[in-house]
PDB file of N, CA and C in Angstrom:
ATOM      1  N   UNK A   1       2.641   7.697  17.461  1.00  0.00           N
ATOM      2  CA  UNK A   1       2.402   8.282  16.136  1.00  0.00           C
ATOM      3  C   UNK A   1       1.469   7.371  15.337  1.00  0.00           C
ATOM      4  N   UNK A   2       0.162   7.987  14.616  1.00  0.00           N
ATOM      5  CA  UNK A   2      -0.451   6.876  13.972  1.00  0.00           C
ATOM      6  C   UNK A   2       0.487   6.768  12.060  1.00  0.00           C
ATOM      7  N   UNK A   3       0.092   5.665  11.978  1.00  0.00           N
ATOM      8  CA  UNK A   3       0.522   5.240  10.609  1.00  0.00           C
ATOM      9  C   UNK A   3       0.443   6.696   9.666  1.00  0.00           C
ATOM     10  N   UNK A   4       1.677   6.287   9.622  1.00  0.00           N
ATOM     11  CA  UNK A   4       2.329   7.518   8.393  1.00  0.00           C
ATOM     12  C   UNK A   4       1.178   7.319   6.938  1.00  0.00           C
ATOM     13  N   UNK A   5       1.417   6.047   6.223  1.00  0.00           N
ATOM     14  CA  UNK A   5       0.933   5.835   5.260  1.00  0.00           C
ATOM     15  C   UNK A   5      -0.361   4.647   5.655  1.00  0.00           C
ATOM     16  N   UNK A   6      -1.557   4.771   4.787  1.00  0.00           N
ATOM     17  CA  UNK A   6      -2.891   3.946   5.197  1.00  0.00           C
ATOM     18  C   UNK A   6      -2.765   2.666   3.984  1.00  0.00           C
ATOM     19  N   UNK A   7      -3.373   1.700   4.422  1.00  0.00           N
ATOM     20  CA  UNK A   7      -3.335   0.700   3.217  1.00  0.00           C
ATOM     21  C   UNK A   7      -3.410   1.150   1.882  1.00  0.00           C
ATOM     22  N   UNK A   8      -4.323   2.484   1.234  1.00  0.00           N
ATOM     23  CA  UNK A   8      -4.214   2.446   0.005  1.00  0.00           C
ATOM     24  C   UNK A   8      -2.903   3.239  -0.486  1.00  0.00           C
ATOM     25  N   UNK A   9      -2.308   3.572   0.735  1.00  0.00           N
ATOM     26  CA  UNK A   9      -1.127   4.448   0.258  1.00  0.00           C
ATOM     27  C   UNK A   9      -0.044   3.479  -0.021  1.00  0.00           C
ATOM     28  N   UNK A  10      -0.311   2.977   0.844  1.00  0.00           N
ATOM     29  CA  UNK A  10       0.889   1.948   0.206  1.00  0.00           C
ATOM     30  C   UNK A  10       0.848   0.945  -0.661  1.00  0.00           C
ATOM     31  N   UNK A  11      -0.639   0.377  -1.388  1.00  0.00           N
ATOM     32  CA  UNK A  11      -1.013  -0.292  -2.535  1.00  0.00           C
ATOM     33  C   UNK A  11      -0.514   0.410  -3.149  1.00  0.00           C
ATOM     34  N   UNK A  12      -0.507   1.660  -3.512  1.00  0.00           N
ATOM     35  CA  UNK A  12      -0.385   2.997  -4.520  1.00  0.00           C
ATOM     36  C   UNK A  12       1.377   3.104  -4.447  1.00  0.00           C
ATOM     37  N   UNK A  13       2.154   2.998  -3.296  1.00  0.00           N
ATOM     38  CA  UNK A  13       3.720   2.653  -3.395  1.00  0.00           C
ATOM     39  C   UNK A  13       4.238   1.465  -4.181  1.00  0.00           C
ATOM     40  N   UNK A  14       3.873   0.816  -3.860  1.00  0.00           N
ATOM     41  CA  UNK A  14       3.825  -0.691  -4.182  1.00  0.00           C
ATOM     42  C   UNK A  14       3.659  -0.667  -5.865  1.00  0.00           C
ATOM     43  N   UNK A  15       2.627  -0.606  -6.125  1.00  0.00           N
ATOM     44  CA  UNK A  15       2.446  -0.278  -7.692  1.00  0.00           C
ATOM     45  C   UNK A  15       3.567   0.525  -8.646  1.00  0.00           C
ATOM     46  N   UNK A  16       3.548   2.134  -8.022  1.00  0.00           N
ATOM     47  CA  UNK A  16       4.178   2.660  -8.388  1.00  0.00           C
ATOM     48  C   UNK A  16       5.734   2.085  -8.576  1.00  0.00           C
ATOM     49  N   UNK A  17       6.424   1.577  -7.455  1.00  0.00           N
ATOM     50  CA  UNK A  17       7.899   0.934  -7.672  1.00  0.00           C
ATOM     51  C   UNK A  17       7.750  -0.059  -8.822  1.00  0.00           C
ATOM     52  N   UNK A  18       6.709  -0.838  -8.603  1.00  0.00           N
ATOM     53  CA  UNK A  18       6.906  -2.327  -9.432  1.00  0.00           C
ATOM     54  C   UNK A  18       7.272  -1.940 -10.733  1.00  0.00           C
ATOM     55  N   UNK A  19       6.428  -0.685 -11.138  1.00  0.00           N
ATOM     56  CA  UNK A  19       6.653  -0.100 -12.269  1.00  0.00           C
ATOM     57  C   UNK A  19       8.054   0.461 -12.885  1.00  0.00           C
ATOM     58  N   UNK A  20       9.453   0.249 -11.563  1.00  0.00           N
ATOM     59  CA  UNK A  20      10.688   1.138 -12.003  1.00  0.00           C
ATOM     60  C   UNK A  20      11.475  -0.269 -11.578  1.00  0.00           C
ATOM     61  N   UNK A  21      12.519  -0.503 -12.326  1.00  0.00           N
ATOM     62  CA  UNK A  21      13.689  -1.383 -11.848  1.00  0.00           C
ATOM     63  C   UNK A  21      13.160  -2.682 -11.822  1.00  0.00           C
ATOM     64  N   UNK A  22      13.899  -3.963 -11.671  1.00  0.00           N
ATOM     65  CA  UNK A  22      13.789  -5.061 -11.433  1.00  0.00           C
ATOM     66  C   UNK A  22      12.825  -5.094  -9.702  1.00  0.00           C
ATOM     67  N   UNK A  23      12.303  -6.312  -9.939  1.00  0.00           N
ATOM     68  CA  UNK A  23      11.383  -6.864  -8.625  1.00  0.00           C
ATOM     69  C   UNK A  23      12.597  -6.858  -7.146  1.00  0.00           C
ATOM     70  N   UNK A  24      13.423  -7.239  -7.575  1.00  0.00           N
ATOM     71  CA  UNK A  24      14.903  -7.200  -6.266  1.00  0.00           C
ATOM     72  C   UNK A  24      14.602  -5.808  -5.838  1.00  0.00           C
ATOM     73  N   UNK A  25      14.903  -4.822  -6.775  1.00  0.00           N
ATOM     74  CA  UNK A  25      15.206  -3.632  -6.612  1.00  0.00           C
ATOM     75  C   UNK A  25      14.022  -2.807  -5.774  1.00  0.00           C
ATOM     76  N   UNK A  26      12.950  -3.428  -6.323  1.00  0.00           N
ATOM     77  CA  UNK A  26      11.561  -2.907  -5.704  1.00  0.00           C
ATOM     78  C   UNK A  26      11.273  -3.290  -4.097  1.00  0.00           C
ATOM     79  N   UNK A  27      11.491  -5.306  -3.989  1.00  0.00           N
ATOM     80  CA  UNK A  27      11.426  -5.404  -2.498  1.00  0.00           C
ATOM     81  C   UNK A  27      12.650  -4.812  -1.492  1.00  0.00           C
ATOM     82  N   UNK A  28      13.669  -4.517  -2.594  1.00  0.00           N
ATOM     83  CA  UNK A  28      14.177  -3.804  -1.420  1.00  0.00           C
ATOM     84  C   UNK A  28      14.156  -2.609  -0.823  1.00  0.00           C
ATOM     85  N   UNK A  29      13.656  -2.002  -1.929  1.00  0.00           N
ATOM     86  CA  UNK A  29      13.152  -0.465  -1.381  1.00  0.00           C
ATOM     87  C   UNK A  29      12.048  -0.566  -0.614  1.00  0.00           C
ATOM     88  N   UNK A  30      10.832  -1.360  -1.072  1.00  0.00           N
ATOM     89  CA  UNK A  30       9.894  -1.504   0.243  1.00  0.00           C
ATOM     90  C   UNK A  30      10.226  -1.750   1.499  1.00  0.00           C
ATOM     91  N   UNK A  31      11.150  -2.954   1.771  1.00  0.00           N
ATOM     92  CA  UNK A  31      11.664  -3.258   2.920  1.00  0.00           C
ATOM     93  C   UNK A  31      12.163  -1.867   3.524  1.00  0.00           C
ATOM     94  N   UNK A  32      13.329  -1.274   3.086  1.00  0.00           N
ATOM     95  CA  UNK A  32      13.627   0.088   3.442  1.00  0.00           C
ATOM     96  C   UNK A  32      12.634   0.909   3.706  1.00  0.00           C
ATOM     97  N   UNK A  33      11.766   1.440   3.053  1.00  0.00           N
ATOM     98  CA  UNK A  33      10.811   2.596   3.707  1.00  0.00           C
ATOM     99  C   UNK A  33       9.876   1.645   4.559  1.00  0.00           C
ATOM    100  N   UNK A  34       9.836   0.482   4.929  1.00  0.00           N
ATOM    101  CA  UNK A  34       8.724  -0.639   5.745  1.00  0.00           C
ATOM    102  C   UNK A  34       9.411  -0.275   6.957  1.00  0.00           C
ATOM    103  N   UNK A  35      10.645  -0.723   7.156  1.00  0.00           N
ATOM    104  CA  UNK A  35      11.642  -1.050   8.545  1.00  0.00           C
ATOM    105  C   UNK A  35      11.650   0.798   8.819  1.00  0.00           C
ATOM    106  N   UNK A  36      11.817   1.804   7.864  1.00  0.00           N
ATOM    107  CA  UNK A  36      12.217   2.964   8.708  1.00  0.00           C
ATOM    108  C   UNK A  36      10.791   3.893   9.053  1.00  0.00           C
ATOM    109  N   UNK A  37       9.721   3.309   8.320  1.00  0.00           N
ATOM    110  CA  UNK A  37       8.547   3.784   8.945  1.00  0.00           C
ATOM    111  C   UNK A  37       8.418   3.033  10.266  1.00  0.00           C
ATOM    112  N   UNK A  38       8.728   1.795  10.757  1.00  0.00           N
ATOM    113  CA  UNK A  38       8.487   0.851  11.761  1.00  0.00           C
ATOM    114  C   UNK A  38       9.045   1.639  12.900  1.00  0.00           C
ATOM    115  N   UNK A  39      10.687   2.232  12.618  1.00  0.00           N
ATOM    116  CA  UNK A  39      11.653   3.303  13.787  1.00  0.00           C
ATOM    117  C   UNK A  39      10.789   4.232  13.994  1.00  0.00           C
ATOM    118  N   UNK A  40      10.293   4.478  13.309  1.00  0.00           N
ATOM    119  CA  UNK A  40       9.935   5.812  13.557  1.00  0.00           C
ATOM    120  C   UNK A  40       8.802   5.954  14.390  1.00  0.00           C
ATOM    121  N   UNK A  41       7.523   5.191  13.998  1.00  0.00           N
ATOM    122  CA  UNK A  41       6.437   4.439  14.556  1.00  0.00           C
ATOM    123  C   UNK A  41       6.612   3.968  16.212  1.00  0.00           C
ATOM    124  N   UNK A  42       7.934   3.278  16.865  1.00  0.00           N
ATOM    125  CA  UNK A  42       8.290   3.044  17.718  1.00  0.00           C
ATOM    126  C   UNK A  42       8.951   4.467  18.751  1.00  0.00           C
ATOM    127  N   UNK A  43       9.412   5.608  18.051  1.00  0.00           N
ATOM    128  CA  UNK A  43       9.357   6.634  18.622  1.00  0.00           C
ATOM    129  C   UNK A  43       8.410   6.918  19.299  1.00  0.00           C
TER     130      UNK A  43
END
């Protein structure tokens, strides 16, 4: 499967979170959609 999301998509994620909740709250949601795009990717 090629990459779900392209570098600017995910500059554009990235941004967007920083903008909601504390920085904790943000790397951890990245981590989460990072690791389950990675499963999926490995399909």
């Amino acid at each position: 499967m090629e990459n779900l999301l392209n570098n600017e998509e995910i500059d554009w994620l990235v941004k967007f979170l920083a903008g909601k909740g504390s920085n904790d709250e943000v790397i951890e949601k990245i981590v989460r959609i990072t690791t389950k795009l990675e499963k999926m990717k490995r399909r």
